[in-house]
PDB file of N, CA and C in Angstrom:
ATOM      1  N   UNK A   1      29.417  43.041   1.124  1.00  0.00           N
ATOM      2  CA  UNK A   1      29.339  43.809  -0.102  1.00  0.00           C
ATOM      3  C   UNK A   1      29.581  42.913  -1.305  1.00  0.00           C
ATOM      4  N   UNK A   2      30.124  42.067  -1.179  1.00  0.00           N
ATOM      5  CA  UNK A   2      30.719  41.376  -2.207  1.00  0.00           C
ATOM      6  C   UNK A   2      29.946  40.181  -2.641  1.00  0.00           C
ATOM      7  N   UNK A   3      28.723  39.561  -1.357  1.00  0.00           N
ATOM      8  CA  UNK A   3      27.310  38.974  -1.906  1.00  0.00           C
ATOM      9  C   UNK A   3      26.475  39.494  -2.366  1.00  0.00           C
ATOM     10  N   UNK A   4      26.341  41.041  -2.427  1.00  0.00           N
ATOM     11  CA  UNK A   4      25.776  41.602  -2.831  1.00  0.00           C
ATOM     12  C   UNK A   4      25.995  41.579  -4.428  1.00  0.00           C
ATOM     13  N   UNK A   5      27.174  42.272  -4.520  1.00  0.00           N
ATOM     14  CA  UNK A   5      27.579  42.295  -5.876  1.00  0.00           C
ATOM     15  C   UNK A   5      27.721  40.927  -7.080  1.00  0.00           C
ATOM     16  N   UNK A   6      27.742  39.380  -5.896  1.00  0.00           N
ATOM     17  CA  UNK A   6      27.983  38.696  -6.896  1.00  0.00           C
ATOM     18  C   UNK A   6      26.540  37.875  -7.322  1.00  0.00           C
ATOM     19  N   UNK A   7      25.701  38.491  -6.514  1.00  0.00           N
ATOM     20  CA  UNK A   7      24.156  38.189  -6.361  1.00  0.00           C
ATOM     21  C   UNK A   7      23.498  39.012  -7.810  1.00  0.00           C
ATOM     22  N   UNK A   8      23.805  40.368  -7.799  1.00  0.00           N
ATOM     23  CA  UNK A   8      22.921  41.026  -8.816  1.00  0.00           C
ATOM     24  C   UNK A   8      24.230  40.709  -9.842  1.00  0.00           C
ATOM     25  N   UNK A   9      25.515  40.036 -10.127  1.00  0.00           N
ATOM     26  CA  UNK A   9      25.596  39.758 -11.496  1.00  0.00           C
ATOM     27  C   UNK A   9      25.396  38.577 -11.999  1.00  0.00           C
ATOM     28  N   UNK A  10      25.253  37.627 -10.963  1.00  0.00           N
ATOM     29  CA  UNK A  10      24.596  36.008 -11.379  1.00  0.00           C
ATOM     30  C   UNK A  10      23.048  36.168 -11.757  1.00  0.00           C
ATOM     31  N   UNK A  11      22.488  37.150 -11.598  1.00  0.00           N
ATOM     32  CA  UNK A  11      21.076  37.434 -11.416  1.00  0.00           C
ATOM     33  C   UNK A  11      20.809  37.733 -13.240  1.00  0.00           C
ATOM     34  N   UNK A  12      22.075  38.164 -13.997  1.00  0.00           N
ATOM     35  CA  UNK A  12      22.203  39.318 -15.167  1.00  0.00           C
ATOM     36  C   UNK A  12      22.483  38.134 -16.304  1.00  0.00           C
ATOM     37  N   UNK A  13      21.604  37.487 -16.918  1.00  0.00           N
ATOM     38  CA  UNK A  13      22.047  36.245 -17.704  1.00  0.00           C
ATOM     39  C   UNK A  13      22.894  36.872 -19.342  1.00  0.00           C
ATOM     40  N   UNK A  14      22.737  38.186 -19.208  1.00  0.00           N
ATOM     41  CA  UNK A  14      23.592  38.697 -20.532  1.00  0.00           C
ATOM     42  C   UNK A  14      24.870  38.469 -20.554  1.00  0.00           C
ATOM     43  N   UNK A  15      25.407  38.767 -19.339  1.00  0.00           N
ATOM     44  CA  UNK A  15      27.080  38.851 -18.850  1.00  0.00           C
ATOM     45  C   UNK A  15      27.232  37.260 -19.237  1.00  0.00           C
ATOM     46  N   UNK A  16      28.754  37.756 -19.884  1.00  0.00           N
ATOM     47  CA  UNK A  16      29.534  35.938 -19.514  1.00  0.00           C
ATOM     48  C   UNK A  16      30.419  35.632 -18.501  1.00  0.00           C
ATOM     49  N   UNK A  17      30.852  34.976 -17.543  1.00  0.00           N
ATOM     50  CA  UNK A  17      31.453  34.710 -16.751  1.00  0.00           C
ATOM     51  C   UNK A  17      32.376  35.725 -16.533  1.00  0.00           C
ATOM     52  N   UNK A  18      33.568  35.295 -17.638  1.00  0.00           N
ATOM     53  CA  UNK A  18      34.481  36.634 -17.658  1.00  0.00           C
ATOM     54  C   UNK A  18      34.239  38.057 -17.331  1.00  0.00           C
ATOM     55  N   UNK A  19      32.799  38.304 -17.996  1.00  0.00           N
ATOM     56  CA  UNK A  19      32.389  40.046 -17.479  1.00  0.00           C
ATOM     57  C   UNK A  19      31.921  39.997 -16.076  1.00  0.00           C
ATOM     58  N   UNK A  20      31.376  39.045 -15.948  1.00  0.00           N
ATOM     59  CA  UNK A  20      30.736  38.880 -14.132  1.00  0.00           C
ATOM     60  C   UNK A  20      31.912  39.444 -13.382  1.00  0.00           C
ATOM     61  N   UNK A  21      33.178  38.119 -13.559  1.00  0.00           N
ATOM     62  CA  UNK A  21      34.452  38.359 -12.816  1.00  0.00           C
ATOM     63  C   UNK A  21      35.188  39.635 -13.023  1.00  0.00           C
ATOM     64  N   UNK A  22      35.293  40.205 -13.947  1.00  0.00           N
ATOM     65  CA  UNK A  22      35.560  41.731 -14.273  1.00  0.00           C
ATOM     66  C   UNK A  22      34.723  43.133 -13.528  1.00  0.00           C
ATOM     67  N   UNK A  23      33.798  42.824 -13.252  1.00  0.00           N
ATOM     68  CA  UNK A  23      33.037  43.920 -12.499  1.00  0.00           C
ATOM     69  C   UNK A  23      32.977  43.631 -11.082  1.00  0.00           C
ATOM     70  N   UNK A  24      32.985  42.212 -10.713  1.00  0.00           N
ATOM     71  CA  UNK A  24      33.220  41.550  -9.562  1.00  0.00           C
ATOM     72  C   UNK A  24      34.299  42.383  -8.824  1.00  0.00           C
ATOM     73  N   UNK A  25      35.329  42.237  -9.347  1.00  0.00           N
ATOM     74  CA  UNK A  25      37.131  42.668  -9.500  1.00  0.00           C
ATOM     75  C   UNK A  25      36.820  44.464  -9.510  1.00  0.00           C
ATOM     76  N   UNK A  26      36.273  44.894  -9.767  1.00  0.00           N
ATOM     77  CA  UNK A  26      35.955  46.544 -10.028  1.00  0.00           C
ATOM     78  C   UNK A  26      35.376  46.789  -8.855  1.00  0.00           C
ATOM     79  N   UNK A  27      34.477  46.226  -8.243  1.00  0.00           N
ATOM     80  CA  UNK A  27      33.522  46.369  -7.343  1.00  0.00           C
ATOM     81  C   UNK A  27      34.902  46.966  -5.654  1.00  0.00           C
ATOM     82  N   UNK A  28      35.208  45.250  -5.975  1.00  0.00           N
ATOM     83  CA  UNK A  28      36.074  45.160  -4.923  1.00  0.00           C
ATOM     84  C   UNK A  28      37.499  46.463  -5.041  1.00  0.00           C
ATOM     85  N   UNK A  29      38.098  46.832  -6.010  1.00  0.00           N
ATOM     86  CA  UNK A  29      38.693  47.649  -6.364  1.00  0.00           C
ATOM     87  C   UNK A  29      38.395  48.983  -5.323  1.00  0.00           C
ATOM     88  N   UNK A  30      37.347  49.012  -5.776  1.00  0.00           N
ATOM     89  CA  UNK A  30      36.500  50.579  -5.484  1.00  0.00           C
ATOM     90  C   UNK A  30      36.137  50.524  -3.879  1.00  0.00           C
ATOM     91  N   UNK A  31      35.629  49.589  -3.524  1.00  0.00           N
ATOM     92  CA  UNK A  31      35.441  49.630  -2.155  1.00  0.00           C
ATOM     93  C   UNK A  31      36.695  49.248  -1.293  1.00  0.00           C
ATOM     94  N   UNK A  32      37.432  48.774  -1.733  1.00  0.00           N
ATOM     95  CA  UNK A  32      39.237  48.276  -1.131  1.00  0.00           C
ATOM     96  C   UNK A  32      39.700  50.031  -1.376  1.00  0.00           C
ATOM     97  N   UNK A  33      39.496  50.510  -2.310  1.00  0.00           N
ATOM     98  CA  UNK A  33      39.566  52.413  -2.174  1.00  0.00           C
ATOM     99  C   UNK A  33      39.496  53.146  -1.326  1.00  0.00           C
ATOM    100  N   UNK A  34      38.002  52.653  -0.794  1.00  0.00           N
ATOM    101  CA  UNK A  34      37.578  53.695  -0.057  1.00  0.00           C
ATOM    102  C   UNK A  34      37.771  53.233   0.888  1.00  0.00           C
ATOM    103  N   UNK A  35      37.617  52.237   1.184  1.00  0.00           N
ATOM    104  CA  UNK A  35      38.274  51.815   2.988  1.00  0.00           C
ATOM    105  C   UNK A  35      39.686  51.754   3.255  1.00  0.00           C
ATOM    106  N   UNK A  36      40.506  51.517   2.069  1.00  0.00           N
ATOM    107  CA  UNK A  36      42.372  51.751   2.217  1.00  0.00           C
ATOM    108  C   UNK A  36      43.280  51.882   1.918  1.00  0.00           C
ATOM    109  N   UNK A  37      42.814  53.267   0.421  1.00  0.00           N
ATOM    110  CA  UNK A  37      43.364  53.884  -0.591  1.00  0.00           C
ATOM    111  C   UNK A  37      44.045  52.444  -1.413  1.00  0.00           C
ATOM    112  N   UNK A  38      45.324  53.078  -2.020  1.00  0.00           N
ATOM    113  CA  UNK A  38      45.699  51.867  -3.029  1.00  0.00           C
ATOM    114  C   UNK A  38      45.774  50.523  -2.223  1.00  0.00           C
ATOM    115  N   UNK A  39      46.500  50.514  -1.222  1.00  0.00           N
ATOM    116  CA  UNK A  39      47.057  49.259  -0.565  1.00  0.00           C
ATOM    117  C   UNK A  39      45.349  48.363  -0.617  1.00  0.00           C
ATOM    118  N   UNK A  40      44.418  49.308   0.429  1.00  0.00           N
ATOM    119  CA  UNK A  40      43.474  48.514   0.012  1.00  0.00           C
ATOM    120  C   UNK A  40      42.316  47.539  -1.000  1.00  0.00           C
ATOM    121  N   UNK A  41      42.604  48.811  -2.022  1.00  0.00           N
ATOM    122  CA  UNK A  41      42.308  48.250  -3.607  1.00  0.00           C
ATOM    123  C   UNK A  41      43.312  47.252  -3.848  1.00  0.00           C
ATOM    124  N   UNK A  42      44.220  47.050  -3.880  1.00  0.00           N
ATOM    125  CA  UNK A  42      45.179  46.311  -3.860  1.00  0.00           C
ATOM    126  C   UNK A  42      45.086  44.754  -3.328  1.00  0.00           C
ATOM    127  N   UNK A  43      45.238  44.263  -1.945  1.00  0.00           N
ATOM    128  CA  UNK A  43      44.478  43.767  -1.321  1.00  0.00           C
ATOM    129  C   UNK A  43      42.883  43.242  -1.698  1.00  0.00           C
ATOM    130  N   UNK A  44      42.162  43.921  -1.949  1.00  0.00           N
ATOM    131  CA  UNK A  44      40.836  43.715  -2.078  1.00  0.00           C
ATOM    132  C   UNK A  44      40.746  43.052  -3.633  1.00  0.00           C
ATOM    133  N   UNK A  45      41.807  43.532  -4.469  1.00  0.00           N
ATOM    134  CA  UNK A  45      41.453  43.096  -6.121  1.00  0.00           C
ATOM    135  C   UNK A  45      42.241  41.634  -5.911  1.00  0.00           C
ATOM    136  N   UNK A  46      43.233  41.801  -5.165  1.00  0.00           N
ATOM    137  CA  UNK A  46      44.012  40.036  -4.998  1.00  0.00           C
ATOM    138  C   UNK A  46      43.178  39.026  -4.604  1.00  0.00           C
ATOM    139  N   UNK A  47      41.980  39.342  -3.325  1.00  0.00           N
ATOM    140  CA  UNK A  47      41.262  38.483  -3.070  1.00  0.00           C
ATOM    141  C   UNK A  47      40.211  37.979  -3.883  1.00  0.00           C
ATOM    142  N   UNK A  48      39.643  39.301  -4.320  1.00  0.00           N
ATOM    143  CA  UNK A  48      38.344  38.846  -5.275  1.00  0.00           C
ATOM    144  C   UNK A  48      38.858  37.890  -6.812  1.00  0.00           C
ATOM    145  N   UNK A  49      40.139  38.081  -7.224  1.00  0.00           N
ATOM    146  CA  UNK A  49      40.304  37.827  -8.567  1.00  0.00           C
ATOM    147  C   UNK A  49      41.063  36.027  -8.236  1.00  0.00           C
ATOM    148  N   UNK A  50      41.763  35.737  -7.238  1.00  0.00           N
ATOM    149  CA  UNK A  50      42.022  34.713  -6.860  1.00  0.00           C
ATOM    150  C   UNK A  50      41.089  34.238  -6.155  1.00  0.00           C
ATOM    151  N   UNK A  51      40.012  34.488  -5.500  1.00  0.00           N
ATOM    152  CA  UNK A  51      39.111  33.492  -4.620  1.00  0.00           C
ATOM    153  C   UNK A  51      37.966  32.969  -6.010  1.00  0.00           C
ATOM    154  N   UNK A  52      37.686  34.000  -7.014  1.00  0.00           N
ATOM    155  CA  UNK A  52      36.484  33.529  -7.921  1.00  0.00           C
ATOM    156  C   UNK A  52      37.192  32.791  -8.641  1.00  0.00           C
ATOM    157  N   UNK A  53      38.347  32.819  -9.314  1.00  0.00           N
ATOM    158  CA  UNK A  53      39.109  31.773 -10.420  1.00  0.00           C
ATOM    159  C   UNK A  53      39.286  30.771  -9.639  1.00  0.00           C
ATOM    160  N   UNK A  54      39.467  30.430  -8.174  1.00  0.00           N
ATOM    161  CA  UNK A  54      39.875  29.487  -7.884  1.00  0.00           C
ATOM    162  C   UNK A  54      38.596  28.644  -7.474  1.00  0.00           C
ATOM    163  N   UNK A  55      37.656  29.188  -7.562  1.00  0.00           N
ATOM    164  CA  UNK A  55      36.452  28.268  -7.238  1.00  0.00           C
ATOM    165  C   UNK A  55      35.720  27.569  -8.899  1.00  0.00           C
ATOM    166  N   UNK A  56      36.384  28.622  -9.708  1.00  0.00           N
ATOM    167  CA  UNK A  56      36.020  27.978 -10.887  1.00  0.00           C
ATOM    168  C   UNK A  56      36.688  27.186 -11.521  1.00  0.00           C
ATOM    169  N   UNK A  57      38.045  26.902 -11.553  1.00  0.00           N
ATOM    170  CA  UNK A  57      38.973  25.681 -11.525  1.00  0.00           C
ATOM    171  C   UNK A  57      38.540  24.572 -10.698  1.00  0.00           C
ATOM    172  N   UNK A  58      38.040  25.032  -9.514  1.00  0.00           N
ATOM    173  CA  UNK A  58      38.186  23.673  -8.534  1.00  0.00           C
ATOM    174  C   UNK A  58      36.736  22.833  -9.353  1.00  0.00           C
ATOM    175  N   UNK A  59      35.749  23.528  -9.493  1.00  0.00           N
ATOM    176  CA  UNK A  59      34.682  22.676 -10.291  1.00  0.00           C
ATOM    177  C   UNK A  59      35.146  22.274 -11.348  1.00  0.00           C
ATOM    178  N   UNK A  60      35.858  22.873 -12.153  1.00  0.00           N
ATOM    179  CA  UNK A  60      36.094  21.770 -13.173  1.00  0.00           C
ATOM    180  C   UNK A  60      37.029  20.747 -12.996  1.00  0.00           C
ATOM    181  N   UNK A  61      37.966  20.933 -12.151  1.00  0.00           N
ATOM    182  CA  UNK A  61      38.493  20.186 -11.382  1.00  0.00           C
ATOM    183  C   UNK A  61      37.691  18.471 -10.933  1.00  0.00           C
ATOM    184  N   UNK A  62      36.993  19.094 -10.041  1.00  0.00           N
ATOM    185  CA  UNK A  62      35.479  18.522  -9.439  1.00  0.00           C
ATOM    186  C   UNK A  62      34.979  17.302 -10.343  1.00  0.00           C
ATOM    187  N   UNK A  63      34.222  17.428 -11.401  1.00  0.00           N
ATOM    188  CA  UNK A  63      33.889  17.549 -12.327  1.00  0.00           C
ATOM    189  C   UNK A  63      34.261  16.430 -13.185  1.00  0.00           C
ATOM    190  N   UNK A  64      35.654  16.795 -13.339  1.00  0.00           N
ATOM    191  CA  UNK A  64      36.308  16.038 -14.329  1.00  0.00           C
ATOM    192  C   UNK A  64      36.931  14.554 -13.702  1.00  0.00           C
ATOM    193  N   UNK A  65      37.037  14.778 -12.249  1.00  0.00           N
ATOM    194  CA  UNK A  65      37.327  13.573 -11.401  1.00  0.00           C
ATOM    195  C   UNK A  65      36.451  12.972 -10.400  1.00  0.00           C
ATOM    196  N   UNK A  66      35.263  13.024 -10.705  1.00  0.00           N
ATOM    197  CA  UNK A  66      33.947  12.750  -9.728  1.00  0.00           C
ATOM    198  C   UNK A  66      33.807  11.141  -9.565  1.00  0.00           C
ATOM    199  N   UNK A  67      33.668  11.095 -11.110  1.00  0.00           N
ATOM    200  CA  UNK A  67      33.570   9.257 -11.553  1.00  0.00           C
ATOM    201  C   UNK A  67      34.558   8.414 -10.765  1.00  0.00           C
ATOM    202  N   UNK A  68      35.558   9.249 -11.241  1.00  0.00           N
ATOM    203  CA  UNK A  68      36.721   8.213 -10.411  1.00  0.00           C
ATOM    204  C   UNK A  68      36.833   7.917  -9.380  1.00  0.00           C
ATOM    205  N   UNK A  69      36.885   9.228  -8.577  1.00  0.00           N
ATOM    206  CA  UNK A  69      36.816   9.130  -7.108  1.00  0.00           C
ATOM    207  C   UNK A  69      35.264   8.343  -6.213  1.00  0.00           C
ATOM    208  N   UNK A  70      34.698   8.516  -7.239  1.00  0.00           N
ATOM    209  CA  UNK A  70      33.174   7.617  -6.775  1.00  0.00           C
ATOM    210  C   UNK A  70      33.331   6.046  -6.528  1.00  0.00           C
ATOM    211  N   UNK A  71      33.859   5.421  -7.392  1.00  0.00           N
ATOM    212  CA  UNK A  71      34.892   4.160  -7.605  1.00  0.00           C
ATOM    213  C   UNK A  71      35.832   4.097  -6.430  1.00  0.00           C
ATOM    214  N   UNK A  72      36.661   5.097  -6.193  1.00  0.00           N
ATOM    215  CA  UNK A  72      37.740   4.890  -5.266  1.00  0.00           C
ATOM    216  C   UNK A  72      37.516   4.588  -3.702  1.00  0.00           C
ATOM    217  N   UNK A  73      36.395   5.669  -3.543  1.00  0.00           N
ATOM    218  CA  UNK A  73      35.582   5.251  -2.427  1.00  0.00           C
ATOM    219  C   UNK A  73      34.452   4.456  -2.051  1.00  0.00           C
ATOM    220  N   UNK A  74      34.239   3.746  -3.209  1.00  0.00           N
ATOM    221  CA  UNK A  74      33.212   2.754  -3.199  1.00  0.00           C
ATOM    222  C   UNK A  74      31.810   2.527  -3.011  1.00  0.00           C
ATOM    223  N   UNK A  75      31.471   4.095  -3.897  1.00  0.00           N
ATOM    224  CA  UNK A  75      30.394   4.567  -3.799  1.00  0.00           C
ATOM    225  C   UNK A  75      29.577   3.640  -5.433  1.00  0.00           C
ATOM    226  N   UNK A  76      30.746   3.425  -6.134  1.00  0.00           N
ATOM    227  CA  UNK A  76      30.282   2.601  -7.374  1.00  0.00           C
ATOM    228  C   UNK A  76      31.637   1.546  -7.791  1.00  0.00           C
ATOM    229  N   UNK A  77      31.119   0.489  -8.286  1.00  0.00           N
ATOM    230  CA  UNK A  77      31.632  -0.765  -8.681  1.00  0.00           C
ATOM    231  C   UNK A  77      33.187  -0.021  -9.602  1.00  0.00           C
ATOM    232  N   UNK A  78      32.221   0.273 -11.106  1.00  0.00           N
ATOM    233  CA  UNK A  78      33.065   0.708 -11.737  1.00  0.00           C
ATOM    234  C   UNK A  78      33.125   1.813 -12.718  1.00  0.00           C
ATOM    235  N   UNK A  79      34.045   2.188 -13.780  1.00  0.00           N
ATOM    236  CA  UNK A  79      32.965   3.455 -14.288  1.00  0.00           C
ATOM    237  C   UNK A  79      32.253   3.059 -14.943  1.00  0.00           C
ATOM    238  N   UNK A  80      31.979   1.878 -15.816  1.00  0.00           N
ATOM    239  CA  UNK A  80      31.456   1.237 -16.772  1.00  0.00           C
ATOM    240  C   UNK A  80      30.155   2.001 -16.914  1.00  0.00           C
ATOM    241  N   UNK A  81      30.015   2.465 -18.384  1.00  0.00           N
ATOM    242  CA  UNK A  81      28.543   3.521 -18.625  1.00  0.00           C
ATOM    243  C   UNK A  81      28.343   4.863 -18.209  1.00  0.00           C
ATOM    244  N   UNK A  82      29.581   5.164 -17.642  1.00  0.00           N
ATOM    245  CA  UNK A  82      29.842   6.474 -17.069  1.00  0.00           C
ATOM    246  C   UNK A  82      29.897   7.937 -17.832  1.00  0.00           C
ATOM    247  N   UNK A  83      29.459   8.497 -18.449  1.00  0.00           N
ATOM    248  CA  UNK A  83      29.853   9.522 -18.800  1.00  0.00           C
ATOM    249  C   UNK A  83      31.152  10.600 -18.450  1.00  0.00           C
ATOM    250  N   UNK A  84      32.395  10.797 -18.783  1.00  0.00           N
ATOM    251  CA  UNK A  84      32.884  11.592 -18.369  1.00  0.00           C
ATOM    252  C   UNK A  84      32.916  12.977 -18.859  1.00  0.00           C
TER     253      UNK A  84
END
């Protein structure tokens, strides 16, 4: 359910991230409802709201230490000309 849902709001280029993750978080809410009243909404809003923030930290994460670690493992000399 939840590829579903994050399929038709990546699909929606109006939304900004934040609203994606907000309806994302609703989705899961509602169906954590109906399969296990609050506890399950409960449950279901912890996963969705910590699994999407944490994949979007880790890219910038990612991202911001690519160069370096490219170097470290000796995939490149040095950063020299590197964009960070």
């Amino acid at each position: 359910m939840g590829a579903v849902i994050g399929k038709a709001l990546m699909g929606n280029p109006n939304l900004t991230q934040e609203e994606r993750n907000a309806l994302g978080q609703w989705g899961a809410v509602l169906v954590g409802m109906a399969v296990g009243g609050n506890q399950g909404a409960s449950v279901a809003l912890d996963a969705e709201s910590f699994n999407q923030q944490l994949h979007l930290e880790e890219g910038k994460l990612i991202a911001a230490n690519a160069a370096r670690y490219a170097v470290q493992q000796g995939y490149c000399a040095s950063l020299d000309g590197v964009v960070t």
